[in-house]
Protein backbone atom coordinates (compact mmCIF):
# COMPACT_ATOMS: atom_id res chain seq x y z
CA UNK A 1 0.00 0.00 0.00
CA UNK A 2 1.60 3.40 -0.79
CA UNK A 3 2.26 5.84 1.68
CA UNK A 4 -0.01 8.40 2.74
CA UNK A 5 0.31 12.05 1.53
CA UNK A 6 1.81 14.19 4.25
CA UNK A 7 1.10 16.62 2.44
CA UNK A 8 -2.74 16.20 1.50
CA UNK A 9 -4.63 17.64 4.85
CA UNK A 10 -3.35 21.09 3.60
CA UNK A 11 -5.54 20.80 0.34
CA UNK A 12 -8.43 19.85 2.16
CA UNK A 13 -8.31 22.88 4.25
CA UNK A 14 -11.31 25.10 3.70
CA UNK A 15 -10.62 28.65 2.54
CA UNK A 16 -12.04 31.36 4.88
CA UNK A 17 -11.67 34.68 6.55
CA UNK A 18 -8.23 33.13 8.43
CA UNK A 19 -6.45 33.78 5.22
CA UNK A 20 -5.36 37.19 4.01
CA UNK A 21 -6.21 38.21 0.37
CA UNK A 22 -7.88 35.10 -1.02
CA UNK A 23 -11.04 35.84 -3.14
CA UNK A 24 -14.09 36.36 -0.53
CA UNK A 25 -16.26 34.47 -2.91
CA UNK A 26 -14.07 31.07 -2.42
CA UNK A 27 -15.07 30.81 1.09
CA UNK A 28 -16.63 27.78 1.91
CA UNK A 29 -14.07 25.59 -1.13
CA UNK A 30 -11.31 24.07 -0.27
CA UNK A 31 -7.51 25.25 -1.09
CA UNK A 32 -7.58 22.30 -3.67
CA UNK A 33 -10.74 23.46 -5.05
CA UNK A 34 -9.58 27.47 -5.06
CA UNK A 35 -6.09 25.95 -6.81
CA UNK A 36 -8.02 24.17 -9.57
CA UNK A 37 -9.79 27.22 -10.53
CA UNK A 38 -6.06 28.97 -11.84
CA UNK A 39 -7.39 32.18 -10.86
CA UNK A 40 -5.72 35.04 -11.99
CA UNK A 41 -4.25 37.17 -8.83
CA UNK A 42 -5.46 40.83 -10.01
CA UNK A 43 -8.37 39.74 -12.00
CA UNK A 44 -9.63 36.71 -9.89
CA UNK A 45 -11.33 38.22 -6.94
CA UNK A 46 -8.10 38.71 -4.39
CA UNK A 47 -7.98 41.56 -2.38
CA UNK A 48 -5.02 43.97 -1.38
CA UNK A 49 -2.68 43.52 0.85
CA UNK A 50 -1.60 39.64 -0.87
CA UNK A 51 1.39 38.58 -0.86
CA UNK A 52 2.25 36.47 -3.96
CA UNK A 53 5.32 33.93 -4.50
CA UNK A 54 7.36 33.34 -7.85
CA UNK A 55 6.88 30.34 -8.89
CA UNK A 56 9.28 30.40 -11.67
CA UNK A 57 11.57 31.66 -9.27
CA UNK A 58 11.16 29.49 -6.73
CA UNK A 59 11.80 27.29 -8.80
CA UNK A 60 14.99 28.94 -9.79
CA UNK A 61 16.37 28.87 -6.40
CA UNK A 62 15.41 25.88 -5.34
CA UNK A 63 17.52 24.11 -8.46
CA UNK A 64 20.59 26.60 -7.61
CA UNK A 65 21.27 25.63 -4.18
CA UNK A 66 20.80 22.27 -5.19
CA UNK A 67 23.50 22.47 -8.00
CA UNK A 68 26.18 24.71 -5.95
CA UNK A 69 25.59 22.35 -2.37
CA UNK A 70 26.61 19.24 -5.49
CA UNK A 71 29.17 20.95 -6.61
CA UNK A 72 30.90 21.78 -3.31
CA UNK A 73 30.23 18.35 -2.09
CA UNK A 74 27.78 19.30 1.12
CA UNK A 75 25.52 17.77 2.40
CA UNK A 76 22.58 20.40 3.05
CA UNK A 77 19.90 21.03 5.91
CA UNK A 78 18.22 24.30 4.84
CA UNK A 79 16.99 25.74 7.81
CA UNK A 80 12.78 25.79 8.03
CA UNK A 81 12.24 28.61 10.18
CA UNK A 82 12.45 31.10 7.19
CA UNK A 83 9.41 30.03 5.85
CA UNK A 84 7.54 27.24 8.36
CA UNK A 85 6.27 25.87 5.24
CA UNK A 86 5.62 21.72 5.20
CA UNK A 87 5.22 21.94 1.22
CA UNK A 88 8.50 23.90 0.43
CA UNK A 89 10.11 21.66 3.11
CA UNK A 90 9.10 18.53 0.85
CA UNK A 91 10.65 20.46 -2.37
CA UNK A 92 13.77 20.92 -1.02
CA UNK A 93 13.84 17.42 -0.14
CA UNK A 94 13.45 16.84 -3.64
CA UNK A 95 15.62 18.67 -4.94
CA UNK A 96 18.59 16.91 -2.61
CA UNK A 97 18.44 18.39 0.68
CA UNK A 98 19.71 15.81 3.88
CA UNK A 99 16.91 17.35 5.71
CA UNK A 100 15.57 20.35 7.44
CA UNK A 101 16.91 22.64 10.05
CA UNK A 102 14.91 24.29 12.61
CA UNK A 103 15.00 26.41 16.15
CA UNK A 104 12.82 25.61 18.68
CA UNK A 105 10.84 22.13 19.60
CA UNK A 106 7.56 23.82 18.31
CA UNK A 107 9.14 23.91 14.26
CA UNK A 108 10.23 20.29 15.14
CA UNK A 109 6.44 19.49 15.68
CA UNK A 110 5.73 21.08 12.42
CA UNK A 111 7.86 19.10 10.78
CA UNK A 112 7.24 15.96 11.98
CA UNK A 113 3.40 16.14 11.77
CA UNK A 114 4.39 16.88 7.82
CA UNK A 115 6.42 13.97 7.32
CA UNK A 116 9.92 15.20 7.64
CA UNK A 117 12.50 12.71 8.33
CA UNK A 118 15.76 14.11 9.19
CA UNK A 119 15.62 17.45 11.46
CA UNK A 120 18.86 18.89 12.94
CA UNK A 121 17.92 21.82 15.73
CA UNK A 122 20.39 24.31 15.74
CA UNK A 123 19.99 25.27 19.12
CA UNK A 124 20.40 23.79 22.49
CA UNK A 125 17.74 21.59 24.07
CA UNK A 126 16.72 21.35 27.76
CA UNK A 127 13.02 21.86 28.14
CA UNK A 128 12.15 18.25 29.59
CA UNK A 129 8.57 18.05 27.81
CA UNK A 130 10.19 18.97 24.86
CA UNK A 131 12.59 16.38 25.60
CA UNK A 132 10.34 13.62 26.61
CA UNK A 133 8.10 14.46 22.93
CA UNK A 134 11.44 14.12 21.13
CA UNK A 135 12.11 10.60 22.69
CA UNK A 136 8.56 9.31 21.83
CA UNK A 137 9.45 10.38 18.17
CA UNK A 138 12.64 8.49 17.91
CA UNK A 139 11.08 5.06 19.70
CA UNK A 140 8.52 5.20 17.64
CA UNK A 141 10.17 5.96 14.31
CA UNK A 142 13.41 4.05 14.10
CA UNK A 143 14.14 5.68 10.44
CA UNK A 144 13.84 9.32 12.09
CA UNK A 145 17.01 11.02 12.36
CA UNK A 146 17.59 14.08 15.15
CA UNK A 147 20.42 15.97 15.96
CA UNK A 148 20.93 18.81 18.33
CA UNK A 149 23.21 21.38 19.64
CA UNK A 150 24.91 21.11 23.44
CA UNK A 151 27.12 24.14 24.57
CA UNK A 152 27.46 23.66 28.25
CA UNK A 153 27.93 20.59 31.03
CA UNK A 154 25.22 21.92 32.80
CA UNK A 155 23.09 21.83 29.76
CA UNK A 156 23.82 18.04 28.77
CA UNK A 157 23.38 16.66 32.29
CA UNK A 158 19.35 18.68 32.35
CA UNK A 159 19.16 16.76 28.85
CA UNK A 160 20.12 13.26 30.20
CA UNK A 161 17.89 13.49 33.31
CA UNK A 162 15.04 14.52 31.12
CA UNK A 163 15.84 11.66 28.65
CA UNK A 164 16.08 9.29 31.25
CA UNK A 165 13.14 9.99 33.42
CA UNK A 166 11.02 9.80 29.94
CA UNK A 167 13.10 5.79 29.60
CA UNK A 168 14.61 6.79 26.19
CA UNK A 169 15.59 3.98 24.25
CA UNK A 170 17.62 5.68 21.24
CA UNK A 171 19.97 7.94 22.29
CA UNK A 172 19.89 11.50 21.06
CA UNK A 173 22.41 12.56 18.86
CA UNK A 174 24.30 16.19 19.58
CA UNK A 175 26.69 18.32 18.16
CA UNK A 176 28.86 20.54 20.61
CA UNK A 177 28.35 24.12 19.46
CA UNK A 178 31.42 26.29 18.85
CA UNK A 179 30.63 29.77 19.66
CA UNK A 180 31.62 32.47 17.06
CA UNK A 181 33.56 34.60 19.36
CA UNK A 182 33.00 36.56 22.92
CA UNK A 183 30.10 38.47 22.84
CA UNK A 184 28.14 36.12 20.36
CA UNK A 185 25.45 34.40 20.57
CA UNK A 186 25.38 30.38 22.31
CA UNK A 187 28.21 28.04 22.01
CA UNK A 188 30.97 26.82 24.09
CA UNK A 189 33.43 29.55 23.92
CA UNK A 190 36.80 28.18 24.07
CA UNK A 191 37.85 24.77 22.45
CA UNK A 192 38.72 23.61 26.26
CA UNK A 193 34.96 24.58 26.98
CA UNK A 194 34.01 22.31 23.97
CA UNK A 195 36.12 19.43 25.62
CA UNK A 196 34.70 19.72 28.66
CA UNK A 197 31.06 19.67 27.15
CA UNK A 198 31.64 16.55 24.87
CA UNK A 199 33.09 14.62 28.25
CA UNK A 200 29.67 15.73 29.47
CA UNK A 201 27.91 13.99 26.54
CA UNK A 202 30.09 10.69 26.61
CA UNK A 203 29.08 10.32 30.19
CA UNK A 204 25.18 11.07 29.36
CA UNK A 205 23.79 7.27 28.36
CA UNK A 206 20.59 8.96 27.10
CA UNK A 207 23.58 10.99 24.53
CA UNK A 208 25.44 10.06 21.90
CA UNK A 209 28.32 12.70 20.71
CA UNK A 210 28.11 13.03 16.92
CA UNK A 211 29.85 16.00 15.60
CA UNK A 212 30.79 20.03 16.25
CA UNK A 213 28.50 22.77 14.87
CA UNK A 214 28.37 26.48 15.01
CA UNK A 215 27.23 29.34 12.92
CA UNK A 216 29.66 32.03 11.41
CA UNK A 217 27.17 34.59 10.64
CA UNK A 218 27.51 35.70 14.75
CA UNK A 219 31.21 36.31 13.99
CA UNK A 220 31.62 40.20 15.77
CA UNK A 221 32.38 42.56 12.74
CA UNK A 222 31.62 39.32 10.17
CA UNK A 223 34.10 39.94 7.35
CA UNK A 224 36.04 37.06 4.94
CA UNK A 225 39.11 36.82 6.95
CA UNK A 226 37.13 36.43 10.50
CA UNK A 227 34.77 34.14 9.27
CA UNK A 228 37.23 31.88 7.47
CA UNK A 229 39.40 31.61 10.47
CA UNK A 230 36.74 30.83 12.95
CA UNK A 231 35.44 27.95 10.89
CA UNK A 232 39.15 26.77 10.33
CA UNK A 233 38.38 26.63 14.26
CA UNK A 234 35.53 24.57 13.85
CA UNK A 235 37.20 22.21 11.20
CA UNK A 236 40.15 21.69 13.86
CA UNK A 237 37.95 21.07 16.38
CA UNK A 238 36.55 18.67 14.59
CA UNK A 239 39.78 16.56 13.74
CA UNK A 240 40.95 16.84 16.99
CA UNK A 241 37.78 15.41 18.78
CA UNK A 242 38.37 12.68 16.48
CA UNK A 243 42.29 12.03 17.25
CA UNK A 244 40.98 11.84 20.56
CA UNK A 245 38.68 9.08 19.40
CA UNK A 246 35.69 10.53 20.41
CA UNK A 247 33.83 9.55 17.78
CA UNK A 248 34.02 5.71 17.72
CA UNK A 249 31.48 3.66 16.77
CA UNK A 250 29.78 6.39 14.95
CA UNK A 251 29.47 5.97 11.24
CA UNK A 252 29.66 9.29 9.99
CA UNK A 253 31.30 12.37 11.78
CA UNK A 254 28.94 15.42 11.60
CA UNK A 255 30.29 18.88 10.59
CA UNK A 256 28.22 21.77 10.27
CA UNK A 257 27.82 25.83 9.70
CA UNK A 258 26.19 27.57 7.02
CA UNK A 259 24.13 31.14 7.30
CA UNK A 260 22.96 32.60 3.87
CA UNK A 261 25.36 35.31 3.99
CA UNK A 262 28.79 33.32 4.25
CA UNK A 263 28.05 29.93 2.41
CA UNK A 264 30.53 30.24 -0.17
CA UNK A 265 33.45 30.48 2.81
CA UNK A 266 32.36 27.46 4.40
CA UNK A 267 32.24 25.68 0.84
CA UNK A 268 35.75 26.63 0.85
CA UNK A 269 36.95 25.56 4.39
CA UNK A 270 35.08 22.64 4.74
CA UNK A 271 36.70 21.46 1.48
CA UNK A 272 39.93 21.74 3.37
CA UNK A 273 39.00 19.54 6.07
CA UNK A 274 41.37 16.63 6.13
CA UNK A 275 40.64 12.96 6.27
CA UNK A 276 39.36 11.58 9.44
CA UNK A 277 38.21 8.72 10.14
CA UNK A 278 35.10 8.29 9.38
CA UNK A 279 32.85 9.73 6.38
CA UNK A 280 32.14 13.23 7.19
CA UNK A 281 28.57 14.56 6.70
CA UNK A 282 29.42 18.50 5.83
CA UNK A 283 26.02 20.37 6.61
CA UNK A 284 25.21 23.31 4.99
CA UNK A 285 21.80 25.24 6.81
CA UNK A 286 21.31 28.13 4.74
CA UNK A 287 17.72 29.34 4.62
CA UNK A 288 17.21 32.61 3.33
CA UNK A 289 17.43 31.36 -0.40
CA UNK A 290 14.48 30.11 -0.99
CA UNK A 291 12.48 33.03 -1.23
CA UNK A 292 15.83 35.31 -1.56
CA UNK A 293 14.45 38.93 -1.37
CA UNK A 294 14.77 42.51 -2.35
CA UNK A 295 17.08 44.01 0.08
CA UNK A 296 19.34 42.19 2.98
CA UNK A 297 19.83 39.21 1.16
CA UNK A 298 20.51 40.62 -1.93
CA UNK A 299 22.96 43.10 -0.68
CA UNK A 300 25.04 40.54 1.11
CA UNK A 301 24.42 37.01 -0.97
CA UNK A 302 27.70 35.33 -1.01
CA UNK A 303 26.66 35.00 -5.08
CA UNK A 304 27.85 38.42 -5.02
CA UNK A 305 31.38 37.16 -4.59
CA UNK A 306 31.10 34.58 -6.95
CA UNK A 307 28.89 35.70 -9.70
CA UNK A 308 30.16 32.55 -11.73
CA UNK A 309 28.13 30.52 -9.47
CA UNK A 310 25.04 31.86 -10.33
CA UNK A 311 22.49 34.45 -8.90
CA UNK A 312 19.27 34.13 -6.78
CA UNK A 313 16.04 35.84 -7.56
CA UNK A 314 13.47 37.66 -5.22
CA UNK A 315 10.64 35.86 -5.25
CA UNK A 316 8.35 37.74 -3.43
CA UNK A 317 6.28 40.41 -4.31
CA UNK A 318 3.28 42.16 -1.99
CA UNK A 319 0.60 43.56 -4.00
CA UNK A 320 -0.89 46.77 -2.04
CA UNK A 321 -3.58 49.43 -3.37
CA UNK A 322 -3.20 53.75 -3.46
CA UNK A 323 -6.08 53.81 -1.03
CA UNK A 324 -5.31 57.78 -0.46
CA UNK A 325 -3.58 60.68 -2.59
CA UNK A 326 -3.93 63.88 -0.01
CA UNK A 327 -1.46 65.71 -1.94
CA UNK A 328 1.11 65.79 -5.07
CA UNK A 329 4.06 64.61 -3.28
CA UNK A 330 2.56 62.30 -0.62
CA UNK A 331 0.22 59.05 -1.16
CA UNK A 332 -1.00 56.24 1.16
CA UNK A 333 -0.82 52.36 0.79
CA UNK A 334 -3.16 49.70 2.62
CA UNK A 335 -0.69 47.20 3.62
CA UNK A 336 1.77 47.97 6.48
CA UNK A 337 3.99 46.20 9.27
CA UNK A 338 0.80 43.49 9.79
CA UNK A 339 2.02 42.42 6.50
CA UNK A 340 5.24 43.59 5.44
CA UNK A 341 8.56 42.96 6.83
CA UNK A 342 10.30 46.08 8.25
CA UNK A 343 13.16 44.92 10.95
CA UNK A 344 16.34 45.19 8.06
CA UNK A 345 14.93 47.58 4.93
CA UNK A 346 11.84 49.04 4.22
CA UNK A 347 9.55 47.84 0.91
CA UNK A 348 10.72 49.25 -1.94
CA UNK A 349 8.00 49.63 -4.70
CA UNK A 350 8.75 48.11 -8.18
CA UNK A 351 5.70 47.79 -10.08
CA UNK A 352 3.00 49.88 -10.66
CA UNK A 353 -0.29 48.17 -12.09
CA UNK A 354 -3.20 50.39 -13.58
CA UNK A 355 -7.01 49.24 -13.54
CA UNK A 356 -6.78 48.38 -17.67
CA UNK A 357 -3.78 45.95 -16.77
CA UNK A 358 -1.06 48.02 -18.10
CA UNK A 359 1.93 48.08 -16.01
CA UNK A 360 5.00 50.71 -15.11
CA UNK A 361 8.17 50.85 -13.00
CA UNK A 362 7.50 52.62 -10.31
CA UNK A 363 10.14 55.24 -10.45
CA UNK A 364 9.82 58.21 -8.10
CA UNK A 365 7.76 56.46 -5.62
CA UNK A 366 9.25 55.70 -2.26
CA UNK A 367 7.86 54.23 0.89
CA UNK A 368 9.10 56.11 4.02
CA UNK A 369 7.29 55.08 6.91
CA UNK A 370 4.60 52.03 7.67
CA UNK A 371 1.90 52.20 10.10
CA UNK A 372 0.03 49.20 11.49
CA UNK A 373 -1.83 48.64 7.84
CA UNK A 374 -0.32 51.48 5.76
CA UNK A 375 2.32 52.47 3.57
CA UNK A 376 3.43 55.89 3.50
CA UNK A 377 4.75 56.85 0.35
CA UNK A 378 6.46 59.87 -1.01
CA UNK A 379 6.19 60.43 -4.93
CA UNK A 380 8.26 62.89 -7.01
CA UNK A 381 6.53 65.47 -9.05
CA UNK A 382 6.79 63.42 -12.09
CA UNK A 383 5.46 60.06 -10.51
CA UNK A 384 1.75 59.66 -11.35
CA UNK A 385 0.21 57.59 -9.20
CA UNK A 386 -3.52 57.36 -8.79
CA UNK A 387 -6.06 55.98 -6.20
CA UNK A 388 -7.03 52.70 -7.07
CA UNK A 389 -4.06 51.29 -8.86
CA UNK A 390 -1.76 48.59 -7.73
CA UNK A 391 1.88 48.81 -6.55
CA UNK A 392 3.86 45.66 -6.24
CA UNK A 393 6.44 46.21 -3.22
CA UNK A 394 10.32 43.96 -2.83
CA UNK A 395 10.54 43.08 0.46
CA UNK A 396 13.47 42.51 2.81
CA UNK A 397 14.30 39.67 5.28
CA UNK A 398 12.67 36.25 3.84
CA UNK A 399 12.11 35.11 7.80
CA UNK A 400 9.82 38.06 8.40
CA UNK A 401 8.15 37.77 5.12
CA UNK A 402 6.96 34.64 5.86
CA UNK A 403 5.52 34.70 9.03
CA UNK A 404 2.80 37.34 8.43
CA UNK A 405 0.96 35.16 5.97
CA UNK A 406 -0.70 31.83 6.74
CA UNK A 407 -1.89 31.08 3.16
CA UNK A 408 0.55 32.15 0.01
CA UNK A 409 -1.00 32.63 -3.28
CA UNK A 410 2.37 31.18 -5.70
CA UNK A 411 2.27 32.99 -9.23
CA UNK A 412 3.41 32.37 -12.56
CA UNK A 413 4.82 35.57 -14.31
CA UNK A 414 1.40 35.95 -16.18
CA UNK A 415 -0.43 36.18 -12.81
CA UNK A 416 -1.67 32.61 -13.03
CA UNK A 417 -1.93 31.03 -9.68
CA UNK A 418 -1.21 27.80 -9.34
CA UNK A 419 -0.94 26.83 -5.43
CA UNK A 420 -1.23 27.90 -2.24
CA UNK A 421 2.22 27.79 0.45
CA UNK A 422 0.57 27.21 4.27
CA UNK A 423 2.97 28.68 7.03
CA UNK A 424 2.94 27.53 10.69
CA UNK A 425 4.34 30.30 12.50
């Protein structure tokens, strides 16, 4: 009998007032029965504020990663909290990833409940219920593969109590977290620290010690020369915790890092790692790419550095409406920080869409503040812009994108939707 669909609950979900800018008139069909109907997103009954999603580039993306993680030889975990999304977590499964990262037990649920079979938590772990869920998940589900992050002693012996008041049966596996430097975020801090926490973890029967982690983007002052030597920090670590033989009986050694920002320098370091003596699983966790977007990311994309590489594409675009025009130089948009992200750039409008269809650039238009639900906007004397029409805003910071809409219309470039991306923020 073939598997279940983990998938298919989300297409019997029945469209209603929870979801922002879906066609009134669908309530009451299901998000199968709304995607049959290929509406069209600014002539099919959606209102303003929606947020739509490139499919074509989504697409794009999805197939880049895939080809430059191949190419480097890394193993890749993109991490899930960017977008919380149990159907783009299955496509980047199929297009090669190990498995998904995530932050906090909750995401883990998420995943899980969605079918997800390898999860690596970049964070540490010590909230017993959380714990005791965890262990039900891996006796129950021998092919379900967990890994976690432990920075201090302290930390790994709240873990092992936990574990073995809930009578664990499969250990869990952990990574000892390097820190990126004083004043950064968790991690052991010194390599002695990290000694001192994986002695921790041998003695822990409800542990098993299978690798070093960190993440580079918390380097202080991030630049290519600090964030190349702290993971050739990382990389040592890792070959010394092995000469040590801490790793025995293990059949792969687990090395990870990976932000979106620095990817391409630990591509480079990792491919210096020597030999050790096991197969070594080198995890990459960026996130961010998937969606890519219209400001942070694509200011500091390590495709920037190598071009040759290829490029990602912003694949978001939110779809707002001139709802007032008080005067020549000012205007006013009805979408604002309930639905766009604001915590690295503003939105910057690109597309201007007229009631007859007809589109523009939208030069001279400029959003300088947001309220609660608007956009304020400052236009240059030779910016037209009229009450009514459409203006299609880049956004900044995929994480924040995300979690602001529960259902996704995803567009082809004619306007054509064909699906639907559910969040669980």
């Amino acid at each position: 009998m073939a598997a279940a669909d983990p998938l298919a609950p989300l297409a019997a979900e029945p469209v209603d007032h929870r979801f922002k800018g879906l066609p009134p008139d669908a309530a009451g069909s299901t998000v199968a029965d709304l995607t049959a109907e290929h509406r069209d997103l600014f002539t099919g009954g959606f209102t303003t504020p929606v947020l739509a999603l490139s499919a074509e580039r989504l697409e794009h993306n999805l197939a880049l990663m895939e080809t430059y993680t191949q190419r480097h030889g890394l193993a890749f975990a993109p991490h899930g909290k960017t977008s919380m999304a149990p159907q783009l977590f299955h496509r980047q499964l199929a297009h090669g990833a190990w498995g998904i990262t995530l932050a906090v037990p909750h995401q883990v649920r998420v995943a899980r409940a969605f079918g997800i079979p390898r999860i690596f938590l970049a964070n540490e772990l010590v909230d017993p219920a959380a714990l005791r869920w965890i262990a039900r998940e891996l006796d129950g589900d021998p092919d379900f593969r967990f890994l976690c992050y432990a920075d201090s002693p302290e930390g790994v012996a709240q873990m092992d109590a936990a574990l073995a008041e809930a009578g664990a049966a499969r250990p869990v596996d952990v990574v000892v977290e390097l820190a990126a430097g004083e004043g950064a975020r968790t991690g052991a801090r010194t390599e002695s620290d990290c000694e001192a926490v994986a002695d921790a973890v041998a003695a822990a029967p409800t542990l098993r010690l299978t690798g070093v982690a960190g993440y580079e983007g918390e380097v202080p002052d991030a630049a290519t020369e600090s964030v190349t030597a702290w993971l050739h920090r990382l990389t040592s670590l890792a070959a010394s915790f092995d000469a040590a033989g801490r790793f025995e009986g293990l059949s792969e050694i687990v090395v990870s890092a990976g932000g979106s920002a620095w990817f391409d320098a630990v591509s480079d370091v990792f491919a210096q790692l020597p030999p050790l003596s096991r197969p070594v699983l080198k995890l990459l966790r960026s996130g961010a790419y998937v969606s890519h977007d219209d400001g942070a990311y694509r200011e500091k994309t390590p495709f920037n550095r190598v071009p040759e590489e290829g490029a990602l594409q912003a694949a978001f675009t939110l779809w707002t409406q001139v709802v007032s025009r008080p005067s020549p130089g000012q205007a006013f948009l009805n979408a604002g920080k309930r639905d766009a992200a604001f915590d690295l750039h503003l939105p910057q409008p690109h597309t201007i869409r007229s009631a007859d269809g007809t589109t523009r650039p939208a030069d001279g238009v400029t959003v300088t503040a947001l309220s609660d639900q608007h956009a304020w906007v400052r236009t240059e004397a030779d910016a037209p812009l009229e009450v009514g029409e459409w203006v299609g805003l880049g956004l900044s910071h995929p994480c924040t994108i995300f979690d602001k809409w529960q259902l996704i219309p995803e567009t082809t470039a004619d306007g054509t939707v064909t699906g639907y991306i559910r969040t669980f923020f």
